[in-house]
N, C-alpha and C. Protein backbone atom coordinates (compact mmCIF):
# COMPACT_ATOMS: atom_id res chain seq x y z
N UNK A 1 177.87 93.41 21.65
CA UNK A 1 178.89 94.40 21.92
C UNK A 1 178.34 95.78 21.60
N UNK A 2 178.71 96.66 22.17
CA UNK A 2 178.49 98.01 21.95
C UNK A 2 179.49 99.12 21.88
N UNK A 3 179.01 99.54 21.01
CA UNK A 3 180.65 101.04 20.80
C UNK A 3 180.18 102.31 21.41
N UNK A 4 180.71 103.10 22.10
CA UNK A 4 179.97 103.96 22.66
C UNK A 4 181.04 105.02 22.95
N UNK A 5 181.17 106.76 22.58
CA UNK A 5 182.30 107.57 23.09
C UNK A 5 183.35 107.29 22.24
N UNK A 6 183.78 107.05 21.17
CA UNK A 6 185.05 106.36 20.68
C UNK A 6 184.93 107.80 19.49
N UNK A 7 186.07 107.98 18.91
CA UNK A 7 186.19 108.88 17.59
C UNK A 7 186.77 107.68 16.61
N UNK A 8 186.38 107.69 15.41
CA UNK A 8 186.77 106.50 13.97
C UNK A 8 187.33 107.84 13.13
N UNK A 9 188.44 107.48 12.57
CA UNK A 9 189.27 108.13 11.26
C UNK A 9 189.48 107.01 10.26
N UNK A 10 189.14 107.12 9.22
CA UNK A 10 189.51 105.64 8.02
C UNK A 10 189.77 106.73 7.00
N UNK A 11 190.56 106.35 5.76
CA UNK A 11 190.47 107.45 4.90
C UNK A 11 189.68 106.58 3.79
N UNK A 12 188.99 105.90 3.48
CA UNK A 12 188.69 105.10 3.00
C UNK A 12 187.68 103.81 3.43
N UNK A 13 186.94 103.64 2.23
CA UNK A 13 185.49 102.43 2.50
C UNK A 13 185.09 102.74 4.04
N UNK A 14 184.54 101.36 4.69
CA UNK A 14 183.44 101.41 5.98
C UNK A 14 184.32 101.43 6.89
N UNK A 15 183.54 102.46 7.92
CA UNK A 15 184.40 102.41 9.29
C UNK A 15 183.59 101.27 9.95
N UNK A 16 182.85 100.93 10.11
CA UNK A 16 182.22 100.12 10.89
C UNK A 16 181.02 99.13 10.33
N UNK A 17 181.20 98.48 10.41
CA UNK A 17 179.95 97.14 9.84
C UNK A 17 179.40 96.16 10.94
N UNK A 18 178.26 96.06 10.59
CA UNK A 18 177.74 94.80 11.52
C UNK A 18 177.87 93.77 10.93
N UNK A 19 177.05 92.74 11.61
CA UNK A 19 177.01 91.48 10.55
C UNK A 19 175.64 90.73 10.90
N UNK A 20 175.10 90.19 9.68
CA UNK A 20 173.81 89.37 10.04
C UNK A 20 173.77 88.80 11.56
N UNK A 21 172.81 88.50 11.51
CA UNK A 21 172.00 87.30 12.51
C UNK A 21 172.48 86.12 12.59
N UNK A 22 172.71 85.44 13.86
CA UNK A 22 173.61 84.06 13.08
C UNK A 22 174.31 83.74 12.35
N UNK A 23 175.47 85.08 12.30
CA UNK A 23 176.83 84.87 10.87
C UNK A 23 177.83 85.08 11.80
N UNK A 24 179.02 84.47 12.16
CA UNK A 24 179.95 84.73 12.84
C UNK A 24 180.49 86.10 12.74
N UNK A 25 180.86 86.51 13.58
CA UNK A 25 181.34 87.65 14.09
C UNK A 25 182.57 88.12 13.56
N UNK A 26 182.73 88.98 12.37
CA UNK A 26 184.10 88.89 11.13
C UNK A 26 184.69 90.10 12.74
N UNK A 27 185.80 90.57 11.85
CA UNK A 27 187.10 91.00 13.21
C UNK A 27 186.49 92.16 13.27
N UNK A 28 185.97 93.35 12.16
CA UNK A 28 185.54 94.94 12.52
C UNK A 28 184.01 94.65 12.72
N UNK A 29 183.06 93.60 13.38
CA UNK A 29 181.76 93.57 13.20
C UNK A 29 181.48 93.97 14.59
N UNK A 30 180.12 94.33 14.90
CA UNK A 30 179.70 94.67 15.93
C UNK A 30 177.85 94.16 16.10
N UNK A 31 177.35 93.81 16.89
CA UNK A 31 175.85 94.08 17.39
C UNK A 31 175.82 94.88 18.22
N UNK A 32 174.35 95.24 18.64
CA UNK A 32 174.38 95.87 19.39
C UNK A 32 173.71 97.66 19.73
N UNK A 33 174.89 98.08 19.73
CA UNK A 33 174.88 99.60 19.54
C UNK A 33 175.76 100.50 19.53
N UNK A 34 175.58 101.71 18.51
CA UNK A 34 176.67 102.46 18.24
C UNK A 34 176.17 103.65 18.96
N UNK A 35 176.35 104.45 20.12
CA UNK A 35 175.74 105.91 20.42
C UNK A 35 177.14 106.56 20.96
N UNK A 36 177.45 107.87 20.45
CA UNK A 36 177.98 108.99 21.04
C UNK A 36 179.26 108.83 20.69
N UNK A 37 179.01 108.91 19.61
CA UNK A 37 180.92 108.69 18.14
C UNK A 37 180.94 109.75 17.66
N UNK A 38 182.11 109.27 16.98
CA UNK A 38 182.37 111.03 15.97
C UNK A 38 183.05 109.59 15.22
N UNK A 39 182.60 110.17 13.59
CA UNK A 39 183.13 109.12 12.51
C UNK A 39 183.74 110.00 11.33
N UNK A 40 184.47 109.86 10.82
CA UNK A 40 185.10 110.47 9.75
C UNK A 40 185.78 110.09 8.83
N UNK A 41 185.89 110.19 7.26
CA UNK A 41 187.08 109.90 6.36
C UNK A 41 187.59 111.10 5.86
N UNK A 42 188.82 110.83 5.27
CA UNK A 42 189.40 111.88 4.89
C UNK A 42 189.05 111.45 3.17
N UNK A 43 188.40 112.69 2.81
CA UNK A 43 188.18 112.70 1.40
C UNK A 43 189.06 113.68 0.31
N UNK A 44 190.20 113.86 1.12
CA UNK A 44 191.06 114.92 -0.06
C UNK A 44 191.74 114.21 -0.73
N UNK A 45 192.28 113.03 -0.72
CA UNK A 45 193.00 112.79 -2.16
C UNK A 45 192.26 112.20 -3.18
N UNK A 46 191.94 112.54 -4.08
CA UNK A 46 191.06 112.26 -5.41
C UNK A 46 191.66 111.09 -6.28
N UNK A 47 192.55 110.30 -5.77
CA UNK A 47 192.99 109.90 -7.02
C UNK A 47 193.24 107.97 -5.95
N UNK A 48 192.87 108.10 -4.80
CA UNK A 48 192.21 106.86 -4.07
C UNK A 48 191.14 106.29 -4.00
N UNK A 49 191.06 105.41 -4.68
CA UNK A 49 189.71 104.51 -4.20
C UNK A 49 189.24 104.54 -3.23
N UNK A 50 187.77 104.81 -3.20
CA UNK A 50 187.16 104.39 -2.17
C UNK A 50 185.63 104.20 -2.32
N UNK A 51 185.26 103.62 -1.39
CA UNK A 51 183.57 103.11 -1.45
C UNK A 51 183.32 102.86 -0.35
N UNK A 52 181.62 102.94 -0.02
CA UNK A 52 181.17 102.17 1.26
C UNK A 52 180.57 103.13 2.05
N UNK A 53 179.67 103.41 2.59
CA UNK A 53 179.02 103.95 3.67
C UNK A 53 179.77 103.88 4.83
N UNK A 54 180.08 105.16 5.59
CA UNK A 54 180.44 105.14 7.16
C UNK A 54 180.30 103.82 7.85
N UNK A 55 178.96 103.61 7.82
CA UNK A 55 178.62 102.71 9.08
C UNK A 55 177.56 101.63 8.26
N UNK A 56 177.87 100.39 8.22
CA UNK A 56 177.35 99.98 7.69
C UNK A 56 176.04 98.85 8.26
N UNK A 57 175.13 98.60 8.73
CA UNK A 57 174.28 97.91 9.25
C UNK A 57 173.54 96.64 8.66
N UNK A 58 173.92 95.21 8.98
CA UNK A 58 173.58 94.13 8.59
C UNK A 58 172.24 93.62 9.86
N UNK A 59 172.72 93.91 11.14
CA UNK A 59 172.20 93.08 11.92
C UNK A 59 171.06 93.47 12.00
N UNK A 60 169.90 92.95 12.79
CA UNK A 60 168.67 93.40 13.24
C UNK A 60 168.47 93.97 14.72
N UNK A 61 167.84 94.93 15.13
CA UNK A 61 167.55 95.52 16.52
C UNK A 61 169.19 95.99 16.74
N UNK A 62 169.94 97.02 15.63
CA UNK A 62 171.07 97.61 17.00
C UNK A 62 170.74 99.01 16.53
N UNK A 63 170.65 99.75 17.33
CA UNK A 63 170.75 101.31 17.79
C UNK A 63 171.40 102.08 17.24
N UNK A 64 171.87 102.71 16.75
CA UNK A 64 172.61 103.85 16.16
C UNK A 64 171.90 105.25 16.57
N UNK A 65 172.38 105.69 17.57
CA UNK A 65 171.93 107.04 18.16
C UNK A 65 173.22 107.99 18.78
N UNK A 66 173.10 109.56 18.52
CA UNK A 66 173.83 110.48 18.53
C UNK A 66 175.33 110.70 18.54
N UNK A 67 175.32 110.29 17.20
CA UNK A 67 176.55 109.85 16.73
C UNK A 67 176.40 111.22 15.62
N UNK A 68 178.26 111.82 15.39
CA UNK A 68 178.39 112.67 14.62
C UNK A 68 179.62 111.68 13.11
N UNK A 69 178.95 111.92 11.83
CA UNK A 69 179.35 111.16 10.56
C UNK A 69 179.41 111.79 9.62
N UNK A 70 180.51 112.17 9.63
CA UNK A 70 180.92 113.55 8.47
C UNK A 70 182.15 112.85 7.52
N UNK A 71 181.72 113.21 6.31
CA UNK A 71 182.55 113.36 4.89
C UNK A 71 182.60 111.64 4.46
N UNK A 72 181.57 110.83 4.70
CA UNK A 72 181.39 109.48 4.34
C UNK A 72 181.92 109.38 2.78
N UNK A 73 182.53 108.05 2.24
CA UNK A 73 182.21 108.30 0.58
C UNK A 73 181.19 108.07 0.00
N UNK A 74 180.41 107.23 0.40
CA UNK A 74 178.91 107.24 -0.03
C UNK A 74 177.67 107.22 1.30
N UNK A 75 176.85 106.47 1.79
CA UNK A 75 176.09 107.37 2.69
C UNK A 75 176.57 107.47 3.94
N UNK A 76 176.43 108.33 5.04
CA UNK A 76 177.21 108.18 6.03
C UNK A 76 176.80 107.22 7.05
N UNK A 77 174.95 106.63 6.57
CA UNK A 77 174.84 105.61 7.33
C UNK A 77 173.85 104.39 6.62
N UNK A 78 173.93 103.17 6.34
CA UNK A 78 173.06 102.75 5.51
C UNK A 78 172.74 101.22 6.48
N UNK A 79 171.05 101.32 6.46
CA UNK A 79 170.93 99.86 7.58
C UNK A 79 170.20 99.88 6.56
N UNK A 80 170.69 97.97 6.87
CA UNK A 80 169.99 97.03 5.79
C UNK A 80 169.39 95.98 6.54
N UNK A 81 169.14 95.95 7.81
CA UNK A 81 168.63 95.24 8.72
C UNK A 81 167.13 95.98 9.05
N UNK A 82 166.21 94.84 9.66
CA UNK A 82 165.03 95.05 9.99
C UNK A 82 165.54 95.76 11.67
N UNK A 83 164.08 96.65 12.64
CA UNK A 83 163.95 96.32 13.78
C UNK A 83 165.04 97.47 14.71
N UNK A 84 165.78 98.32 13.42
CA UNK A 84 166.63 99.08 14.22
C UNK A 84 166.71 100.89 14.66
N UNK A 85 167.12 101.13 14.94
CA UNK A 85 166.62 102.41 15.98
C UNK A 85 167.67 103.69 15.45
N UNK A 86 167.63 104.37 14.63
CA UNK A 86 168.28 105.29 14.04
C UNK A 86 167.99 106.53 14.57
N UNK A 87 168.22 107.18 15.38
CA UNK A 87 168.17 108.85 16.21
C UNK A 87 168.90 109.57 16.94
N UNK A 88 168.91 110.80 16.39
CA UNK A 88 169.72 111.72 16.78
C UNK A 88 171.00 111.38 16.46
N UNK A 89 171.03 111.63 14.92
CA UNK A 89 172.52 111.66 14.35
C UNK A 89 172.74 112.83 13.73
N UNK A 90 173.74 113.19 13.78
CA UNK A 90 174.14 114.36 12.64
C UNK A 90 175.12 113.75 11.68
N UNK A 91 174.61 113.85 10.46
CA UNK A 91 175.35 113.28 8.87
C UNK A 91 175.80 114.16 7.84
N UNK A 92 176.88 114.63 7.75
CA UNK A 92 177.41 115.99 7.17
C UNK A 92 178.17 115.34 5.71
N UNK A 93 177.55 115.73 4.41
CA UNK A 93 178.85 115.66 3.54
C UNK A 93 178.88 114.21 3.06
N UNK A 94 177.72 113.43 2.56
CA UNK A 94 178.00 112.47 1.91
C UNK A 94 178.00 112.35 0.48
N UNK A 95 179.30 111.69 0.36
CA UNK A 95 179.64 111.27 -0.75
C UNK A 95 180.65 112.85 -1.37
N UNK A 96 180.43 113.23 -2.30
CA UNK A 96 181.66 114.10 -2.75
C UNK A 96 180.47 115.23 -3.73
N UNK A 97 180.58 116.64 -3.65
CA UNK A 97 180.08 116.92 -4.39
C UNK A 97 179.96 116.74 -6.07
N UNK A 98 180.21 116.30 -6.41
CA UNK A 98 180.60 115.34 -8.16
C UNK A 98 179.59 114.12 -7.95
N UNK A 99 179.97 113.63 -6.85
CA UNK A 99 178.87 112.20 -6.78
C UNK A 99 178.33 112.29 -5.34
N UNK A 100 177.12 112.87 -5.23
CA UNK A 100 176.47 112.96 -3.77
C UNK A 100 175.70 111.87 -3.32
N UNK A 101 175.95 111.42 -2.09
CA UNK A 101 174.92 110.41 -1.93
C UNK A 101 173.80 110.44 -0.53
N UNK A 102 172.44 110.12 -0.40
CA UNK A 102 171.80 110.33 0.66
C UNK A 102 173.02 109.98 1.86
N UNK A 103 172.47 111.32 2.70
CA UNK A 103 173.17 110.75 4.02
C UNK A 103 172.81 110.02 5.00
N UNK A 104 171.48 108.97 4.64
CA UNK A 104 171.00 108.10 5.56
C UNK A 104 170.32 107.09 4.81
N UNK A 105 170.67 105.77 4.09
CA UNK A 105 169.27 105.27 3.82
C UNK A 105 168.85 104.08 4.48
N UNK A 106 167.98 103.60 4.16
CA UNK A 106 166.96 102.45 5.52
C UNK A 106 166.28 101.39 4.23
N UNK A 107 167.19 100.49 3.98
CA UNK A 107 166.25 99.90 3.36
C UNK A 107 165.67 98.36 4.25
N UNK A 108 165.27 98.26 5.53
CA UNK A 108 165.40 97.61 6.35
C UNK A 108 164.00 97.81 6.82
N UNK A 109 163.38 96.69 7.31
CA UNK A 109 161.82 97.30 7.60
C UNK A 109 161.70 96.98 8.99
N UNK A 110 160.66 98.23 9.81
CA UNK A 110 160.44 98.07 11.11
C UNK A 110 161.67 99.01 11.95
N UNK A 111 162.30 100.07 11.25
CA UNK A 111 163.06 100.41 12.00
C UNK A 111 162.34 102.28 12.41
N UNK A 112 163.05 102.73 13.56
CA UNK A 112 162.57 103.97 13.75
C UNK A 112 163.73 104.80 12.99
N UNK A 113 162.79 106.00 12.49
CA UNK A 113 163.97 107.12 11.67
C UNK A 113 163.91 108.29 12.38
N UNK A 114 164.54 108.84 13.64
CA UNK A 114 164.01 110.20 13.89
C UNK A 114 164.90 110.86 14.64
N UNK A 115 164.88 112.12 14.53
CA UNK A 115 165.88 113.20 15.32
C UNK A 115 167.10 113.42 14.83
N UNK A 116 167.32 112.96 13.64
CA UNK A 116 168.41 112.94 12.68
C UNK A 116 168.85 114.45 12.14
N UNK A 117 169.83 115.21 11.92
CA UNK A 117 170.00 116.06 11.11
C UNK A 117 171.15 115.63 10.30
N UNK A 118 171.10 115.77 8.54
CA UNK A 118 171.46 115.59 7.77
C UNK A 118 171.28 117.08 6.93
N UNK A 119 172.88 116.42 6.71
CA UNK A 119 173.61 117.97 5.59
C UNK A 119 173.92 117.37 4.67
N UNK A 120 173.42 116.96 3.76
CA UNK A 120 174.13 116.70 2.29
C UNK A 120 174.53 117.69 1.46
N UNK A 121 175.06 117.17 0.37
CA UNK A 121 175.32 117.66 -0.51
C UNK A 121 174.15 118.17 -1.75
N UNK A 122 174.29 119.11 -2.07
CA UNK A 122 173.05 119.66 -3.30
C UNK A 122 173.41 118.63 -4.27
N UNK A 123 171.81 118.18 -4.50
CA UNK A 123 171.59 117.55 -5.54
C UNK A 123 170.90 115.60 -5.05
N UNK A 124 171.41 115.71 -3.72
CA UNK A 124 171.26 114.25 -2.78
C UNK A 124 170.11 114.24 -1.65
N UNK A 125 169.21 113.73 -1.74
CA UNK A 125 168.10 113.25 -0.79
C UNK A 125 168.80 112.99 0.56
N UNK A 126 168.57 113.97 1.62
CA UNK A 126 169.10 113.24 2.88
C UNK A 126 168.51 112.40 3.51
N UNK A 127 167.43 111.39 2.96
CA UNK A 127 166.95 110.67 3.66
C UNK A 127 166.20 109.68 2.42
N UNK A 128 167.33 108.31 2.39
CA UNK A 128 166.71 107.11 1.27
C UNK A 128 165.85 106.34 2.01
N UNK A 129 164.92 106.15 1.71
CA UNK A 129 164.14 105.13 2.23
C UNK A 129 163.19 104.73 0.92
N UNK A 130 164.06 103.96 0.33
CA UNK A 130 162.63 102.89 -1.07
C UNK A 130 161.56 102.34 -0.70
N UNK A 131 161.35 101.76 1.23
CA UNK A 131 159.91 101.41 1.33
C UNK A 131 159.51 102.41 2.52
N UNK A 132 159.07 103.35 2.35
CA UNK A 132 158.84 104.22 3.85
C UNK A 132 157.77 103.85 4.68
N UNK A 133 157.49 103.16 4.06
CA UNK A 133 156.09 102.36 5.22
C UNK A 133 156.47 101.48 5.65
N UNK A 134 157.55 101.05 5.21
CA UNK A 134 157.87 99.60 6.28
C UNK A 134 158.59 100.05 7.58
N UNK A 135 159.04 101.60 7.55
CA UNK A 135 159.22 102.01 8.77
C UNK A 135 158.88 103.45 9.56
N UNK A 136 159.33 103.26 10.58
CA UNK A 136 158.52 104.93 11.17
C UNK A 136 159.64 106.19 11.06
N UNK A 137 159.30 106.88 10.43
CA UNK A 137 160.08 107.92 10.17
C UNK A 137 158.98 109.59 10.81
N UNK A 138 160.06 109.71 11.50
CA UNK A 138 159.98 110.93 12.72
C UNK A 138 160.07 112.38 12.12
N UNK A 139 160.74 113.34 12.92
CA UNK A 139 161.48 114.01 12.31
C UNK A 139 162.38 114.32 12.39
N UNK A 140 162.89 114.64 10.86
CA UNK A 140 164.22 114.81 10.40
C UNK A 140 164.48 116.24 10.21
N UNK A 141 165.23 116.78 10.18
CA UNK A 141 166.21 117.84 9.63
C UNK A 141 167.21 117.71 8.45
N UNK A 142 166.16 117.86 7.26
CA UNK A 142 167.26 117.77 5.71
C UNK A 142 167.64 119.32 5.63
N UNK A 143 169.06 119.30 5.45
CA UNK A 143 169.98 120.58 4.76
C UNK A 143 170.64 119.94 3.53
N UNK A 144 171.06 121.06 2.40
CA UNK A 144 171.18 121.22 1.47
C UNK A 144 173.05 122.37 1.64
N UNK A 145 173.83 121.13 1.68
CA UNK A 145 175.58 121.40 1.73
C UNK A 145 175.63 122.08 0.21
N UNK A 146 175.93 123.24 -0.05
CA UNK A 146 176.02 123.81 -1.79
C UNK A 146 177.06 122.87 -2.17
N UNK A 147 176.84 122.91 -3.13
CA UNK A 147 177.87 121.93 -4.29
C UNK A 147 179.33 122.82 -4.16
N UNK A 148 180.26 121.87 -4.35
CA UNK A 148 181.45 122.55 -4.78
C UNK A 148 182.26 123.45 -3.31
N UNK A 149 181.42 122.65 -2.04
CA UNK A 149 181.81 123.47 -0.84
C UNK A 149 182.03 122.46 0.31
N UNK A 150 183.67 122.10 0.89
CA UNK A 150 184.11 121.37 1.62
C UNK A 150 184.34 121.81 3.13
């Protein structure tokens, strides 16, 4: 399946998740590919729980390209799958200035990283990657969102 053109509002945890390889298909899961979204939470009430990366990536080989992912509660995109294709996103505003979090990380090997622009928050790496050789990373565009500015 593929999502493509759609706008996501959640005020809260993941807008979107995949799911492994050979794991049944839960009701919000997707393969595939995500290109040409607009994703968003609403992060003004302080006193709601919340957790979870925008978009969350289990599967192997799906796409995530030029998609806009602003005000995530923690990163706005995090693949944990091998083999997948991350470009031309714009990632604005992860996590909260109090607790900032990269706005992209890859801990997934074999995937491409490139054409991305990321705005975090001061103080947050816009780009996690713990093994960077296990994948190809392009170029990016890291900005630096000042603290304390919504």
């Amino acid at each position: 399946m593929r999502i493509t053109g759609v706008t996501g509002y959640r005020g809260y945890e993941t807008l979107v998740e995949t799911v492994p390889e050979g794991t049944p298909t839960a009701s919000k899961a997707i393969n595939g590919a995500i290109t040409n979204c607009q994703w968003t939470c609403d992060l003004a009430s302080p006193t709601t729980y919340r957790h979870g990366p925008a978009i969350l990536i289990h599967g192997a080989g799906v796409q995530v390209s030029n998609n806009l992912i602003a005000n995530s509660v923690e990163h706005g995109l995090h693949v944990r799958a091998d083999d997948c294709q991350v470009t031309g996103n714009v990632v604005r505003r992860s996590g909260t200035a109090a607790a900032p979090f990269p706005g992209i990380r890859v801990t997934g090997t074999g995937c491409l990283i490139d054409g991305n622009l990321i705005d975090g928050y001061e103080g947050a790496s816009g780009l996690d990657l713990p093994s960077p050789t296990a994948s190809m990373v392009g170029t990016n565009r890291i900005a630096a969102y000042p603290a304390g500015t919504t």
